[in-house]
Protein backbone atom coordinates (compact mmCIF):
# COMPACT_ATOMS: atom_id res chain seq x y z
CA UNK A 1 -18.67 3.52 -45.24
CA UNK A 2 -15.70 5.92 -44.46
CA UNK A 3 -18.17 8.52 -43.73
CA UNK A 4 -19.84 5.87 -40.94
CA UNK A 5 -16.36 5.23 -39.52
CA UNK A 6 -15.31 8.47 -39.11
CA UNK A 7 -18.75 9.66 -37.45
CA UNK A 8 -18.23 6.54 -34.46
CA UNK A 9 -14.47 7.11 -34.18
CA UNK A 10 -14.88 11.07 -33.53
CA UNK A 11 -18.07 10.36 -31.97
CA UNK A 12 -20.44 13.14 -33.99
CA UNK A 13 -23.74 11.32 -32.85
CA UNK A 14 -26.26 13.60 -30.89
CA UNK A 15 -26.89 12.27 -27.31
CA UNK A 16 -30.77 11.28 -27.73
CA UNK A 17 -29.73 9.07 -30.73
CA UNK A 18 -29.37 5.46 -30.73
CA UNK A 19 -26.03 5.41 -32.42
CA UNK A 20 -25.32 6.71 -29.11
CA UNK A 21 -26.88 4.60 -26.91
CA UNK A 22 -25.23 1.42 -28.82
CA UNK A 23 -21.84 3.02 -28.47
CA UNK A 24 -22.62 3.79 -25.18
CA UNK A 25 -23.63 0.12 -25.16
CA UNK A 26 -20.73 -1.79 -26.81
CA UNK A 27 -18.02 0.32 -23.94
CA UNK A 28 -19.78 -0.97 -21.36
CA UNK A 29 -20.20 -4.39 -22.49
CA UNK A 30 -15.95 -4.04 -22.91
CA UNK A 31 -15.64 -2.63 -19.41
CA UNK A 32 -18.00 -5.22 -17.56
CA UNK A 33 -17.48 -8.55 -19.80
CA UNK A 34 -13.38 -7.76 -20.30
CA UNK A 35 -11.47 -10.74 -18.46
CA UNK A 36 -9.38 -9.48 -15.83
CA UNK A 37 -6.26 -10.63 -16.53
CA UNK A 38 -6.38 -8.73 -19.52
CA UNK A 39 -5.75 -5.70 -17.16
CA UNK A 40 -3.46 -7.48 -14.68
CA UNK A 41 -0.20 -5.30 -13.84
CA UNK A 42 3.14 -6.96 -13.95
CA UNK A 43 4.50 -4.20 -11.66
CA UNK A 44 1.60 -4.54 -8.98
CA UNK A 45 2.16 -8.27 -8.84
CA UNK A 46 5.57 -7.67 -8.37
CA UNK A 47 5.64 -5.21 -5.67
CA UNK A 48 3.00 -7.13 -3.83
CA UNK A 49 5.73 -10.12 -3.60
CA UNK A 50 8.36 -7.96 -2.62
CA UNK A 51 10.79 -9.86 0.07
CA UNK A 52 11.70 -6.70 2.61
CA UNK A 53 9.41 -7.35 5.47
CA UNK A 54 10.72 -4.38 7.62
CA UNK A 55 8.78 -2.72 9.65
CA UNK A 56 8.85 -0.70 12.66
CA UNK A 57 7.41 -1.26 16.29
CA UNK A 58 6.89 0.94 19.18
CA UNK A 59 7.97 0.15 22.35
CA UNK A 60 6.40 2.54 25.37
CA UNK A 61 8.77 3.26 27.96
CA UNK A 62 8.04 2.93 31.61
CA UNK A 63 7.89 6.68 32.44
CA UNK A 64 9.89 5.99 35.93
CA UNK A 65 12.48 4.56 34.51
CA UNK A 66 15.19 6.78 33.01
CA UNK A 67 17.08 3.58 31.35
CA UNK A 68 18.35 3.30 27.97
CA UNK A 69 17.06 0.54 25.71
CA UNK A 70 19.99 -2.28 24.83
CA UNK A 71 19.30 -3.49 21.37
CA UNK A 72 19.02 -7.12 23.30
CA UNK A 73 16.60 -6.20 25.28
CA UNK A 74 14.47 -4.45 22.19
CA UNK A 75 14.92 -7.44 20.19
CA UNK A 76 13.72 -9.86 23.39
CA UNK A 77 10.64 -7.44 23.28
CA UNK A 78 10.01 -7.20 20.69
CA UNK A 79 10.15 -11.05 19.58
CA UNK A 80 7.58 -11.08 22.25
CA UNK A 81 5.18 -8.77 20.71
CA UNK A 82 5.23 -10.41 16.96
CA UNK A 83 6.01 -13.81 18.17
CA UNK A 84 8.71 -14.43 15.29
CA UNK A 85 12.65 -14.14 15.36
CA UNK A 86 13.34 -10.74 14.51
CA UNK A 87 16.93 -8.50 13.67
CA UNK A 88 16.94 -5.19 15.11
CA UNK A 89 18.12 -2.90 12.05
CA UNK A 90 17.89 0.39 14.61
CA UNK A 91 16.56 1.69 17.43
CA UNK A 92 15.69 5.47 18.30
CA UNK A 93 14.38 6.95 21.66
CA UNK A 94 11.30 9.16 21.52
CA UNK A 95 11.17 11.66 24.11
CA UNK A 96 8.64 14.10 25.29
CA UNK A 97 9.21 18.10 25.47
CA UNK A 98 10.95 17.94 28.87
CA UNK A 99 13.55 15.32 27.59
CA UNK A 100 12.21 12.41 29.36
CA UNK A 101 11.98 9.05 27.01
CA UNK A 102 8.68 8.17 26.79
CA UNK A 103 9.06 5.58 23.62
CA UNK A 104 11.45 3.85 21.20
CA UNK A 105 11.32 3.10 18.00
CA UNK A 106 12.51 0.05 16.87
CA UNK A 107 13.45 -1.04 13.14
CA UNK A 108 13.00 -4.88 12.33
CA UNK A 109 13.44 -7.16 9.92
């Protein structure tokens, strides 16, 4: 009997035998007829109902005008775009190799 056990759990059966096909057998049967939730992650359900919904939108800049973005007028656009009330956390310019702003970057919440 000992000798049985230890020949499955270090797994000393030829391929072309059926010991091996029936192990083969039972680990699929475990993988494919295992309920889910057995394998459920605490940490993934977690993370997936995480509260911080910040996120960042671009904002092309007319390439005419040479203006500066107010954080009131990012937010008004913004609020447009994703048709929610948003907070403006921070806003950066993007500019092209000559200088000129061409974008802005703008950190909600």
């Amino acid at each position: 009997m000992i000798n049985t056990l230890k020949r499955v759990l270090f797994w000393n059966y030829g391929r072309s035998t059926w010991q091996y096909d029936v192990l083969c057998l039972l680990i699929l049967a475990f993988i494919f007829l295992t309920p889910r939730h057995w394998f459920g992650s605490s940490e993934l359900r977690s993370l997936s109902s995480h509260p911080n919904t910040a996120s960042t939108v671009l904002i092309v800049a007319d390439p005419a005008a040479e203006l500066e973005l107010s954080r009131e007028e990012a937010k008004r656009r913004v609020q447009g775009i994703v048709k929610r009330p948003v907070t403006v956390n921070n806003l950066r310019a993007q500019r092209d190799e000559n200088g000129r702003i061409v974008a802005f970057e703008v950190d909600i919440q």
